[in-house]
PDB file of N, CA and C in Angstrom:
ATOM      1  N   UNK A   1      77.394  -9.940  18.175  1.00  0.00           N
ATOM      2  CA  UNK A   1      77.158  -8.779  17.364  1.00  0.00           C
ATOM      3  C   UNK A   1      76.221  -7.811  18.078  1.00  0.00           C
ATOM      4  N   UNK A   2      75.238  -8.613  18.695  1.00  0.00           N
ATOM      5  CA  UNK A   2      74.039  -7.451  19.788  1.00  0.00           C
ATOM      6  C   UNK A   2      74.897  -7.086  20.866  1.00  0.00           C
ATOM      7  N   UNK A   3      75.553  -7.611  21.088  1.00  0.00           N
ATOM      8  CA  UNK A   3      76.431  -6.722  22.210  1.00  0.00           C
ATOM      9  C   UNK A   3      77.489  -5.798  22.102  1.00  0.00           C
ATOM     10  N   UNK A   4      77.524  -5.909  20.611  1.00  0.00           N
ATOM     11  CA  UNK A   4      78.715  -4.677  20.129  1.00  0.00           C
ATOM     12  C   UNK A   4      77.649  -3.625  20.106  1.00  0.00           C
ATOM     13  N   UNK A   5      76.761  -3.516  19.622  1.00  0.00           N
ATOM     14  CA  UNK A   5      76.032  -2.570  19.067  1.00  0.00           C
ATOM     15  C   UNK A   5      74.976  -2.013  19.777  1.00  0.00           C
ATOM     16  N   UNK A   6      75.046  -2.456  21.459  1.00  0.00           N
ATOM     17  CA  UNK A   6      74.630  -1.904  22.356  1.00  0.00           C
ATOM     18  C   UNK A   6      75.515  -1.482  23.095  1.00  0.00           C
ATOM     19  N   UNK A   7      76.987  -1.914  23.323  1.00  0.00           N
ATOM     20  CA  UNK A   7      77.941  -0.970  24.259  1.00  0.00           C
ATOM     21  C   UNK A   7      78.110  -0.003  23.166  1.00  0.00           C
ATOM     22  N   UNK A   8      78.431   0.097  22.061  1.00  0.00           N
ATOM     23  CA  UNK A   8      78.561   1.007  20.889  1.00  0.00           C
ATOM     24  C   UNK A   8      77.389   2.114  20.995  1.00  0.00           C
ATOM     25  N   UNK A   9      75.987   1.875  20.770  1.00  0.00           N
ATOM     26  CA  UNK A   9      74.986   2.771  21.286  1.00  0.00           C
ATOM     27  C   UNK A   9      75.156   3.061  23.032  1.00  0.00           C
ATOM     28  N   UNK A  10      75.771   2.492  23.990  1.00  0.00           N
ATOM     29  CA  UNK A  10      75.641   3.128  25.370  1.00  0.00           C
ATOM     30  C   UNK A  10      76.955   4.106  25.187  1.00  0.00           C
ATOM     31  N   UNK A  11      77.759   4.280  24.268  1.00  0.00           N
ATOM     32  CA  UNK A  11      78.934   4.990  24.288  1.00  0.00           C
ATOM     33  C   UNK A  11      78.544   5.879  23.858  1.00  0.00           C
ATOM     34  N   UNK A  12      77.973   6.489  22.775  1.00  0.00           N
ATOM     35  CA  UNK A  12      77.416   7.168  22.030  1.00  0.00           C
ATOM     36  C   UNK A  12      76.334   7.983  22.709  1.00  0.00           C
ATOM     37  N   UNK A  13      75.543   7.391  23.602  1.00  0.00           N
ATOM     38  CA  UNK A  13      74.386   8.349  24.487  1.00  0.00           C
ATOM     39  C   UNK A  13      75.069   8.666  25.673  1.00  0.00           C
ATOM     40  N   UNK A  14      76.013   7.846  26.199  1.00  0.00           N
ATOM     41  CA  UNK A  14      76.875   8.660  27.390  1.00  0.00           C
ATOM     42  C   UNK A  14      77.974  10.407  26.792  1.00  0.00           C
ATOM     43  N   UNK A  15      78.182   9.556  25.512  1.00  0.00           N
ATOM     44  CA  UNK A  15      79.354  10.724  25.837  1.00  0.00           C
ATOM     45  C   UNK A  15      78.750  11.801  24.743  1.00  0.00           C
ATOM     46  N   UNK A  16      77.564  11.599  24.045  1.00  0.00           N
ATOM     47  CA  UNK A  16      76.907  12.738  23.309  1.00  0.00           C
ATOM     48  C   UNK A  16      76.740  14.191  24.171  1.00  0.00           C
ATOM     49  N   UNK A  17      76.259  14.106  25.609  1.00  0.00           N
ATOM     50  CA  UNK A  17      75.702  15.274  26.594  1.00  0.00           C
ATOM     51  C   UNK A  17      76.965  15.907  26.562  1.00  0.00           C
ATOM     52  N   UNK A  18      78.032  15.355  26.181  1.00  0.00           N
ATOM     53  CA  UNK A  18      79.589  16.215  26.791  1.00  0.00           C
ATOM     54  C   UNK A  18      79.967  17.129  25.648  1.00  0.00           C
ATOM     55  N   UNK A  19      79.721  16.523  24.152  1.00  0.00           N
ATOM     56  CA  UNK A  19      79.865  17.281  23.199  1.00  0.00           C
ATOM     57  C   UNK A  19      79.153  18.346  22.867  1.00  0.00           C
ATOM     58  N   UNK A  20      78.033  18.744  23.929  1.00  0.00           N
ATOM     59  CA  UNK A  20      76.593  19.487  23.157  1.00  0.00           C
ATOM     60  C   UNK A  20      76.861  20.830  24.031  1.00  0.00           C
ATOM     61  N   UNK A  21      78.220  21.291  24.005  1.00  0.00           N
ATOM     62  CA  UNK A  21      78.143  22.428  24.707  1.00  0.00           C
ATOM     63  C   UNK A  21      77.830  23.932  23.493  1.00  0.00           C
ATOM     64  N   UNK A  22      77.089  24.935  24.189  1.00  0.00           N
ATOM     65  CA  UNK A  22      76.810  26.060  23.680  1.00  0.00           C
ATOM     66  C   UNK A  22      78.387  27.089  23.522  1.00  0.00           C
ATOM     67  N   UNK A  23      78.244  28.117  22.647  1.00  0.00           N
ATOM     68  CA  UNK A  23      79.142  29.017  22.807  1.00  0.00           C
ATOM     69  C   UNK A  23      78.880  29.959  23.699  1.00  0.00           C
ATOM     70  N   UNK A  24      77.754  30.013  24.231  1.00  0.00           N
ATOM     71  CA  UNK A  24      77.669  31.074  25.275  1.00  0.00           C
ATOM     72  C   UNK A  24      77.555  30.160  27.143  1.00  0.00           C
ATOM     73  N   UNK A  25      78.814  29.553  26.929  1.00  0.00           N
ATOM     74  CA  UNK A  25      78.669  28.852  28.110  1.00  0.00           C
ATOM     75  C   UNK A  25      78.952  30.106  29.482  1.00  0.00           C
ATOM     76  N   UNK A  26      77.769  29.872  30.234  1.00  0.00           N
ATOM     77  CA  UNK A  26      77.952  30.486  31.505  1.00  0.00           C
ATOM     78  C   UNK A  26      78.928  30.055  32.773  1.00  0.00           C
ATOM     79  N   UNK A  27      79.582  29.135  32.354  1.00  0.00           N
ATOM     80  CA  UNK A  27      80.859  28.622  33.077  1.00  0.00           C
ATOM     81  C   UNK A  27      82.178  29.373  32.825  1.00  0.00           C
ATOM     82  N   UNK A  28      82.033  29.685  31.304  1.00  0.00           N
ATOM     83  CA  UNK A  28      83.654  30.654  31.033  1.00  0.00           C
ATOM     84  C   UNK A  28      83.527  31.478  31.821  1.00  0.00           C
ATOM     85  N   UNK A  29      85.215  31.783  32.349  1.00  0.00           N
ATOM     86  CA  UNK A  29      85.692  32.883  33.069  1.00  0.00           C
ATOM     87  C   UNK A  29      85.930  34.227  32.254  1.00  0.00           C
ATOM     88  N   UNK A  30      85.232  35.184  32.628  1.00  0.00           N
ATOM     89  CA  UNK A  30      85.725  36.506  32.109  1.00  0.00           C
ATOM     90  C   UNK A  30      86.668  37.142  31.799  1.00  0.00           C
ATOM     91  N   UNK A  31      86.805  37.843  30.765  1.00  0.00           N
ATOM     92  CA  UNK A  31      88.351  38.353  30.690  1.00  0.00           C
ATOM     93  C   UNK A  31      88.309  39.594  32.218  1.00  0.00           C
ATOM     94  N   UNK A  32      89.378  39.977  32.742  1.00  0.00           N
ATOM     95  CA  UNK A  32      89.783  41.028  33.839  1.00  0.00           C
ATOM     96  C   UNK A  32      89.362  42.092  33.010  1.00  0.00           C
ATOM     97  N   UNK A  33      89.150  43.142  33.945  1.00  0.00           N
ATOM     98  CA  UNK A  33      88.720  44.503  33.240  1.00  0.00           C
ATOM     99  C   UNK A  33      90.156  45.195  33.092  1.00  0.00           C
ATOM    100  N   UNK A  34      89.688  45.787  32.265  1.00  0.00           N
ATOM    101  CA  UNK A  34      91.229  46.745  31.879  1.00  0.00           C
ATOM    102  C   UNK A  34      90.883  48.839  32.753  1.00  0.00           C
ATOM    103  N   UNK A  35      89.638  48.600  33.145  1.00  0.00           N
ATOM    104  CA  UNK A  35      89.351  49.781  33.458  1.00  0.00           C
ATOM    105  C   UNK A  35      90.466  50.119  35.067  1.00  0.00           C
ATOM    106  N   UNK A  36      91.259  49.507  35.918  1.00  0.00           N
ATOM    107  CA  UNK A  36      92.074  50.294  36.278  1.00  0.00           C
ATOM    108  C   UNK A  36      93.381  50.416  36.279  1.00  0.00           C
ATOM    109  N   UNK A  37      93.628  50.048  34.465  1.00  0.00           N
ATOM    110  CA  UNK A  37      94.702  50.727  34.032  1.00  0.00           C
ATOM    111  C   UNK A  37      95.314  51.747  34.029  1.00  0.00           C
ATOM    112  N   UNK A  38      96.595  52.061  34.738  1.00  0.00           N
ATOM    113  CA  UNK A  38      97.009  53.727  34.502  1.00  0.00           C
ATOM    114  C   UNK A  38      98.594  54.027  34.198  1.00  0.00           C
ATOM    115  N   UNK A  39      99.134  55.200  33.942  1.00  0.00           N
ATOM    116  CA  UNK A  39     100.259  54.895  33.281  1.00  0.00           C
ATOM    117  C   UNK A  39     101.324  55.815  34.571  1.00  0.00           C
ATOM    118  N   UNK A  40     102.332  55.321  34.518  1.00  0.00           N
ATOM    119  CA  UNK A  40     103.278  55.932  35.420  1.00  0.00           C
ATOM    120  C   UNK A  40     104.066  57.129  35.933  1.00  0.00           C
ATOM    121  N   UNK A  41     103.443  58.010  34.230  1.00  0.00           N
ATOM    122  CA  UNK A  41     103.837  59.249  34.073  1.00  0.00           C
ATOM    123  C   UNK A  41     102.377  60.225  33.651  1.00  0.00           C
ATOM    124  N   UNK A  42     102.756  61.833  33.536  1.00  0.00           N
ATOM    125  CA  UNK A  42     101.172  62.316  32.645  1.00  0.00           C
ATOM    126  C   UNK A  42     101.905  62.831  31.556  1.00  0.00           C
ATOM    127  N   UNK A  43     103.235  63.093  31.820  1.00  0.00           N
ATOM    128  CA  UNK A  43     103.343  63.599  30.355  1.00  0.00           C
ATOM    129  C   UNK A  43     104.958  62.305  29.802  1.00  0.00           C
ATOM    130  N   UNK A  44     105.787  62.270  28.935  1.00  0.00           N
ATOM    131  CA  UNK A  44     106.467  61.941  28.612  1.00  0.00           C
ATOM    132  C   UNK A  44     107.498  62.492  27.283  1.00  0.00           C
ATOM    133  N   UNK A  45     108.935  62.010  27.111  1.00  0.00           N
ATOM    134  CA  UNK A  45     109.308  62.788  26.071  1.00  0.00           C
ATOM    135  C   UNK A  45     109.536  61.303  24.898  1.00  0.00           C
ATOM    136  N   UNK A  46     109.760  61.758  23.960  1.00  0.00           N
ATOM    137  CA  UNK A  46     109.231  60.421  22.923  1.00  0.00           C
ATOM    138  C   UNK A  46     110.529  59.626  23.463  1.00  0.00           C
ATOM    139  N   UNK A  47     110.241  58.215  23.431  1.00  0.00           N
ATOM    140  CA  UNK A  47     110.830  56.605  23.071  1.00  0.00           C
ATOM    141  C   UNK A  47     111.264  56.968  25.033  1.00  0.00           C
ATOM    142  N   UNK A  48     110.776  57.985  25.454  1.00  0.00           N
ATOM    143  CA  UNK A  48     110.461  57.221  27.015  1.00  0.00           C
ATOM    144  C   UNK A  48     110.150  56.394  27.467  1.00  0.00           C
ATOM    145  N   UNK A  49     110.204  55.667  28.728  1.00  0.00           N
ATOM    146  CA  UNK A  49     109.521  54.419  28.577  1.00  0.00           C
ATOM    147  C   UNK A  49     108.143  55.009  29.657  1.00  0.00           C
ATOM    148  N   UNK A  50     107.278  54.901  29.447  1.00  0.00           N
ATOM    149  CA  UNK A  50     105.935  55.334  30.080  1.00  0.00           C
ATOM    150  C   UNK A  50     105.086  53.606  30.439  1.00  0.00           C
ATOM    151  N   UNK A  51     105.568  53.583  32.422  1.00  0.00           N
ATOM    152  CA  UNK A  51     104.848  52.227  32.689  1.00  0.00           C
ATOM    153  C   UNK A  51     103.571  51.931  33.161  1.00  0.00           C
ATOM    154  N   UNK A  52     103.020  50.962  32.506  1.00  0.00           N
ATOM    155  CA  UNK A  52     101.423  50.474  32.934  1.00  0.00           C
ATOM    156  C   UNK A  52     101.543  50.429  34.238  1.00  0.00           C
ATOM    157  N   UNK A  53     100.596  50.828  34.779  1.00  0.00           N
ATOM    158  CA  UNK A  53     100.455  49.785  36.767  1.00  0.00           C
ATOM    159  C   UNK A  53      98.540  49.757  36.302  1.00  0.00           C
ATOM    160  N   UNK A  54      98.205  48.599  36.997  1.00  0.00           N
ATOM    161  CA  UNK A  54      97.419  47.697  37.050  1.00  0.00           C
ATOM    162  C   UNK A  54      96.857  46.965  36.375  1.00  0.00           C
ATOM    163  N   UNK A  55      97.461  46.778  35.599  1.00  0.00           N
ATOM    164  CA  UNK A  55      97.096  45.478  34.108  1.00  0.00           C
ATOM    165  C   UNK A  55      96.987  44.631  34.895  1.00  0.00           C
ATOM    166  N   UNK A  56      95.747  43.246  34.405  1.00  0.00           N
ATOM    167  CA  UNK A  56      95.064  42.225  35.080  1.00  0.00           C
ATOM    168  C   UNK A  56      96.172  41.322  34.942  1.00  0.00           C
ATOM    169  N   UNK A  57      97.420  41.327  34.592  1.00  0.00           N
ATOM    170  CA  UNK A  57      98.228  40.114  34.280  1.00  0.00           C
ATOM    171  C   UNK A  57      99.373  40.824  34.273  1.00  0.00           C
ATOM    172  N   UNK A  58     100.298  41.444  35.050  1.00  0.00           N
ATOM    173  CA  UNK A  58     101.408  42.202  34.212  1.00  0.00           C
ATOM    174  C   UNK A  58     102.143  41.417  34.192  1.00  0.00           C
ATOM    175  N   UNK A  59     102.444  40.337  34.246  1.00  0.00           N
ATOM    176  CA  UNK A  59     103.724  39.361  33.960  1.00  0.00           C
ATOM    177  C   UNK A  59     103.585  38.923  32.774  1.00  0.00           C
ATOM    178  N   UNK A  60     102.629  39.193  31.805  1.00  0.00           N
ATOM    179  CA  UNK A  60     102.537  38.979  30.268  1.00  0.00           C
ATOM    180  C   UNK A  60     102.538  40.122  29.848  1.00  0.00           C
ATOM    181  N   UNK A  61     103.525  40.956  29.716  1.00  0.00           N
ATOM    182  CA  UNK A  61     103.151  42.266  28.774  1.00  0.00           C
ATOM    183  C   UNK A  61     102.775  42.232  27.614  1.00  0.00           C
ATOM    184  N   UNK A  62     103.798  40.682  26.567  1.00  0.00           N
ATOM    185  CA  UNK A  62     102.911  40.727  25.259  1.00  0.00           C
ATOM    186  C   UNK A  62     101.826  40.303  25.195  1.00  0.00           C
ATOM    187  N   UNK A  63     101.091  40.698  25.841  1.00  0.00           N
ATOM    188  CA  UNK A  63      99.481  40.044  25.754  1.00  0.00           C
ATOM    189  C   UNK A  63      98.835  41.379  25.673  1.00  0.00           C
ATOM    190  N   UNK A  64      99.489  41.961  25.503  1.00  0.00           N
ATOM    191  CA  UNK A  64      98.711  43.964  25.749  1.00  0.00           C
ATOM    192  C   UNK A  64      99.270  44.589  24.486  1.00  0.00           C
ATOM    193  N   UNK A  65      98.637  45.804  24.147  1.00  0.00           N
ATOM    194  CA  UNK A  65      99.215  46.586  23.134  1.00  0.00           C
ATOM    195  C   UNK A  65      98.714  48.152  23.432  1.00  0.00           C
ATOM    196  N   UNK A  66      98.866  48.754  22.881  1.00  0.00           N
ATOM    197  CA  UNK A  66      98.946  50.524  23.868  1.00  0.00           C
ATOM    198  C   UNK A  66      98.551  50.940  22.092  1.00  0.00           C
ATOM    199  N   UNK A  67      97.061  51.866  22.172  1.00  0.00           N
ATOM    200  CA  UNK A  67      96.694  52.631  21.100  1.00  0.00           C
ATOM    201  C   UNK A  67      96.806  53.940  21.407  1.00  0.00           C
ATOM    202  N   UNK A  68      97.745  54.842  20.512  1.00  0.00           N
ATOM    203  CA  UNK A  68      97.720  56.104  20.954  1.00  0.00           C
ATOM    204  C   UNK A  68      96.859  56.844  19.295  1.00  0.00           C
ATOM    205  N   UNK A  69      96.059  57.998  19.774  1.00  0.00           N
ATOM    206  CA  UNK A  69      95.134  58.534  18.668  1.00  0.00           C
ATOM    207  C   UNK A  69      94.930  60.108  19.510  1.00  0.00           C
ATOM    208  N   UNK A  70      94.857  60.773  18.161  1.00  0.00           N
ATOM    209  CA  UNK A  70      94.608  62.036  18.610  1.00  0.00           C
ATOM    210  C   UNK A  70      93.216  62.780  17.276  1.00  0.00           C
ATOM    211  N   UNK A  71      92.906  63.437  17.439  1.00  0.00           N
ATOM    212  CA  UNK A  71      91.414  64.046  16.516  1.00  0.00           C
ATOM    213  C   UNK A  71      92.736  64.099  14.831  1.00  0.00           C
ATOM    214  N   UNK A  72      92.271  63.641  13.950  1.00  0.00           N
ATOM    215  CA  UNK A  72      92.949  63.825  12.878  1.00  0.00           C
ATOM    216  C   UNK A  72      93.802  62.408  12.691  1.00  0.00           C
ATOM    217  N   UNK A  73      94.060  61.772  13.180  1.00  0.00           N
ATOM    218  CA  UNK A  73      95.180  60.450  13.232  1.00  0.00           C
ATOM    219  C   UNK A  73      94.490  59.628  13.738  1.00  0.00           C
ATOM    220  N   UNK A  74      94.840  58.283  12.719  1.00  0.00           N
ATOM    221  CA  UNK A  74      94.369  56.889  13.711  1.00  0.00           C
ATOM    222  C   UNK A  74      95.128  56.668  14.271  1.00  0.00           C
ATOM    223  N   UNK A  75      94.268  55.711  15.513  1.00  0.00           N
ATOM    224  CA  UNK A  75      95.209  54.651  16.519  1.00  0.00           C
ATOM    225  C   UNK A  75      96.244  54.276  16.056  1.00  0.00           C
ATOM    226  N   UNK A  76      97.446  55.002  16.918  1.00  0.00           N
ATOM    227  CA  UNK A  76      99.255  53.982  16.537  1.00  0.00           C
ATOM    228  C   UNK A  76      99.596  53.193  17.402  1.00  0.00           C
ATOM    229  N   UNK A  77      99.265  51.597  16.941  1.00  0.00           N
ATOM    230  CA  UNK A  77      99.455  50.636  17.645  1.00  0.00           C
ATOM    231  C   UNK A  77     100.753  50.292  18.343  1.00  0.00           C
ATOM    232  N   UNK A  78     101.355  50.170  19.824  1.00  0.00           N
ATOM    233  CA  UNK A  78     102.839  50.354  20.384  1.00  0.00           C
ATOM    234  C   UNK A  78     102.601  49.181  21.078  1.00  0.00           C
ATOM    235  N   UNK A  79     103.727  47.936  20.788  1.00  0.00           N
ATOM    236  CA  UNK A  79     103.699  46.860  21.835  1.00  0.00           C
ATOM    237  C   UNK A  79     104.506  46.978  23.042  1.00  0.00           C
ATOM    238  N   UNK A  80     103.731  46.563  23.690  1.00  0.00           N
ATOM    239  CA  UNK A  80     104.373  46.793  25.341  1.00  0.00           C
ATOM    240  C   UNK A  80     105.498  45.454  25.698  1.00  0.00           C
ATOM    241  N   UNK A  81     106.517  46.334  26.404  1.00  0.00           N
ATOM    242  CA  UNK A  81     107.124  45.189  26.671  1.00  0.00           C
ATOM    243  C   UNK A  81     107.394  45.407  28.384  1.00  0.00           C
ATOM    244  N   UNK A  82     108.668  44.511  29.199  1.00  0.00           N
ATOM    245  CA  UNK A  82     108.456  44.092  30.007  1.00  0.00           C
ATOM    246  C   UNK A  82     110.164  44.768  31.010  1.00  0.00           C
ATOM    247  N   UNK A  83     110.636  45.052  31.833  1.00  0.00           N
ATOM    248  CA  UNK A  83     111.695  45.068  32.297  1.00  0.00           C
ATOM    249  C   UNK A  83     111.416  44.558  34.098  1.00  0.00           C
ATOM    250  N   UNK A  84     112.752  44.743  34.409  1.00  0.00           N
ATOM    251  CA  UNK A  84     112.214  44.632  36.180  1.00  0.00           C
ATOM    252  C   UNK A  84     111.424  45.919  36.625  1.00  0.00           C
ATOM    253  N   UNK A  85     111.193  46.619  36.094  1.00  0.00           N
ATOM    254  CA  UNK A  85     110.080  47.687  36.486  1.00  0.00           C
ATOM    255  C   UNK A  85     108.150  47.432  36.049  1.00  0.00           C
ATOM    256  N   UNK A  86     108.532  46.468  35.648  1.00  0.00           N
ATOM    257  CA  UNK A  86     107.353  45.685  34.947  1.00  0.00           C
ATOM    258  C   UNK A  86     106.974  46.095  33.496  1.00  0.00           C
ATOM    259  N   UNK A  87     105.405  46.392  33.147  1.00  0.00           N
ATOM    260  CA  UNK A  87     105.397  46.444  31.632  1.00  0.00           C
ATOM    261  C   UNK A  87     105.372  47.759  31.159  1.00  0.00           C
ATOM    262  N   UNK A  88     105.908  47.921  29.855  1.00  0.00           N
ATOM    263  CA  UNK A  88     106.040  49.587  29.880  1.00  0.00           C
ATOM    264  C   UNK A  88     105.836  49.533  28.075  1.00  0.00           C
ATOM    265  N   UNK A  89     105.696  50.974  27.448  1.00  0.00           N
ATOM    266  CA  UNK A  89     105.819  51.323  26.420  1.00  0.00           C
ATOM    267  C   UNK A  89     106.398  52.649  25.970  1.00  0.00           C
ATOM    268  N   UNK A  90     107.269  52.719  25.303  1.00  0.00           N
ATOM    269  CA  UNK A  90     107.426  53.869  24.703  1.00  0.00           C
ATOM    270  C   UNK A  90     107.534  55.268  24.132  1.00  0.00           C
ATOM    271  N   UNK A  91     107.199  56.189  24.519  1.00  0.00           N
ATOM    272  CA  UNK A  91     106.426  57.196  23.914  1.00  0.00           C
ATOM    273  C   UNK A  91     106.485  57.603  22.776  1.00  0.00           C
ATOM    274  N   UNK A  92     105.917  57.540  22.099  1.00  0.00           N
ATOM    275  CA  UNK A  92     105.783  57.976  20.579  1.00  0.00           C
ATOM    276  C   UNK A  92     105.981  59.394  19.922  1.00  0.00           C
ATOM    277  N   UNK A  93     106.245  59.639  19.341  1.00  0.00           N
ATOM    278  CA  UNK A  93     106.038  61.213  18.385  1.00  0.00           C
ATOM    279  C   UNK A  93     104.907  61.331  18.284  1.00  0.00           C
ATOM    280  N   UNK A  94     104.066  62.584  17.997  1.00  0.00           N
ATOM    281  CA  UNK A  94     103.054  62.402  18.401  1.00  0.00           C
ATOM    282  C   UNK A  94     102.293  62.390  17.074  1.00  0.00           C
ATOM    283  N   UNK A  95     101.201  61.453  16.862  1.00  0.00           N
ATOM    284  CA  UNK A  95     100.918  61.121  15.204  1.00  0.00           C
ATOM    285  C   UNK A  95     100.252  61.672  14.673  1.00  0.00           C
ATOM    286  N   UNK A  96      99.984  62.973  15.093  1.00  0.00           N
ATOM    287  CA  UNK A  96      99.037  64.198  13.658  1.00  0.00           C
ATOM    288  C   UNK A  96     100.585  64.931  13.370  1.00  0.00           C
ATOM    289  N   UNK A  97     101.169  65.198  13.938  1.00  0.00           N
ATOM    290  CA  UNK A  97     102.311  66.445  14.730  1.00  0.00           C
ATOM    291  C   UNK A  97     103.021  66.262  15.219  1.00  0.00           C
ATOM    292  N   UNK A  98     103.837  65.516  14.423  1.00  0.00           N
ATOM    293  CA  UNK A  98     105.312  64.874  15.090  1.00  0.00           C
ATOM    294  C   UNK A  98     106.355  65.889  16.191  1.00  0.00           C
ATOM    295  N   UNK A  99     106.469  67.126  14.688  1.00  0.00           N
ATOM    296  CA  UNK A  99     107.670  68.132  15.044  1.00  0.00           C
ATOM    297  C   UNK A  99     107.069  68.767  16.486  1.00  0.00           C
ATOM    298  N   UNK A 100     105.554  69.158  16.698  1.00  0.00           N
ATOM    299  CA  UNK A 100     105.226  69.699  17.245  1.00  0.00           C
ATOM    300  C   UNK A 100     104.436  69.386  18.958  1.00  0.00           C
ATOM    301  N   UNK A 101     103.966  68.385  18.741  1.00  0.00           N
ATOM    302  CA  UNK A 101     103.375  67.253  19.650  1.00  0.00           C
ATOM    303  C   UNK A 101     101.950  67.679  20.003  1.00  0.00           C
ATOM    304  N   UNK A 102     101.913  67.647  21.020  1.00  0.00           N
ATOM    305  CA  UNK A 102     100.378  67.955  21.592  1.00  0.00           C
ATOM    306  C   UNK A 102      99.449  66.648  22.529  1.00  0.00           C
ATOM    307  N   UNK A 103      98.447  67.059  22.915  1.00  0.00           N
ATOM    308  CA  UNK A 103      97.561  65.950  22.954  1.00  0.00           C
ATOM    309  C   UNK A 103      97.272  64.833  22.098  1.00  0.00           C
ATOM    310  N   UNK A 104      96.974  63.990  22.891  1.00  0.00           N
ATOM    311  CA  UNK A 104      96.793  62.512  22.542  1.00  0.00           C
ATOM    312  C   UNK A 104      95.492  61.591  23.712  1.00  0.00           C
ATOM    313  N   UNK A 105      95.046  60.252  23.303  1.00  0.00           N
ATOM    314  CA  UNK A 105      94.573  59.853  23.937  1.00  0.00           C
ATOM    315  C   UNK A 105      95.082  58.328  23.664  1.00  0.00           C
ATOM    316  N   UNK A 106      95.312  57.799  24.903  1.00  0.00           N
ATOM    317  CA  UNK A 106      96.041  56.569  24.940  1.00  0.00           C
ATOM    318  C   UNK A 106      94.985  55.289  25.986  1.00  0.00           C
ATOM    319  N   UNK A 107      95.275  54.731  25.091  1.00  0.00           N
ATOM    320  CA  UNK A 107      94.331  52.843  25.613  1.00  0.00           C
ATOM    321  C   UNK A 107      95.672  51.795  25.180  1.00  0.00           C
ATOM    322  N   UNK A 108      95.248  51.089  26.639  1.00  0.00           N
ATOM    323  CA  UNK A 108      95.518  49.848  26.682  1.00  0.00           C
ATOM    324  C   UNK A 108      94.499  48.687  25.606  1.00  0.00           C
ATOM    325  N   UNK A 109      94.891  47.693  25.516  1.00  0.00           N
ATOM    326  CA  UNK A 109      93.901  46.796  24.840  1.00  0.00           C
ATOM    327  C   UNK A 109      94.637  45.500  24.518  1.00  0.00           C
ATOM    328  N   UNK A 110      93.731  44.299  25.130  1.00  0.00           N
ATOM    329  CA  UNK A 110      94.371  43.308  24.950  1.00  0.00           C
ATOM    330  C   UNK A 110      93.288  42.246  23.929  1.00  0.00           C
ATOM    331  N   UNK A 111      93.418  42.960  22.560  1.00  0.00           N
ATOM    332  CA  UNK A 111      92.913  42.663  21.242  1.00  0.00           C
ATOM    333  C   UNK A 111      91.397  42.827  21.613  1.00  0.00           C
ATOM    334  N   UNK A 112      90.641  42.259  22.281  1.00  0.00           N
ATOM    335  CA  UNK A 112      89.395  42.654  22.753  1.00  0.00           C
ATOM    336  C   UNK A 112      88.566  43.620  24.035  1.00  0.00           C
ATOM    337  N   UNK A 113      89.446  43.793  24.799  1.00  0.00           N
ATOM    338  CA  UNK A 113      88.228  44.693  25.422  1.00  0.00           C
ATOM    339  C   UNK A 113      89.669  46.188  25.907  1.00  0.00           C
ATOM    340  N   UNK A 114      89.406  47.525  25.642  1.00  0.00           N
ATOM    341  CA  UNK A 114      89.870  48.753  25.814  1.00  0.00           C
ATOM    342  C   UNK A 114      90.034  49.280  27.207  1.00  0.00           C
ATOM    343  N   UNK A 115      91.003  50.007  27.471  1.00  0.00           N
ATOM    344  CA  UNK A 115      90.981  50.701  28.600  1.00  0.00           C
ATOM    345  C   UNK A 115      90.151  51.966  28.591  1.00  0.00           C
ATOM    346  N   UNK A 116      89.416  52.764  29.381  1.00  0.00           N
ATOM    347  CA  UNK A 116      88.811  53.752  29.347  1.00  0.00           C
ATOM    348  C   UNK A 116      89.887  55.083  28.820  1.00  0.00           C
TER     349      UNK A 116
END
């Protein structure tokens, strides 16, 4: 019975140090920056396809999503998808001013960190 209950306590103090990790472990790898994201065109005509070049991963396009916003309109969320030209999205109507269009400002974002 003393020898159960000392390999039982040496199991327990060995493998306790492994469970006691922090959430701010300085070992996780960083997400890639999204800052030299850029798009393939400057202007576009709507449901164009307008393509990303330098996404940290482009062989996952659904891992990205494209916010387009202009002064007056929220962010219209557009999922990116993928062809042999790599990842691309859409162009939208433009969401204050459909009929009319105008400026816009467009981000990448892969749920947490934005393109400039």
């Amino acid at each position: 019975m003393r020898q159960r209950i000392r390999t039982t306590l040496l199991a327990v103090v060995t493998l306790f140090p492994l469970g006691c990790g922090g959430d701010g472990d300085p070992g996780a790898p960083e997400a890639p920056s999204l800052d030299g994201t850029r798009f393939s065109l400057s202007s576009a005509t709507s449901l164009g396809k307008v393509y990303l070049l330098g996404l940290p991963n482009p062989k996952a396009p659904e891992d990205y999503e494209v916010l387009v916003s202009t002064d007056g309109a929220e962010g219209l969320p557009l999922l990116v998808e993928g062809d042999e030209g790599g990842p691309y999205f859409r162009a939208p109507l433009h969401p204050a001013t459909p009929n009319s269009g105008g400026g816009v400002i467009i981000q990448v974002t892969d749920g947490t960190r934005r393109s400039p």
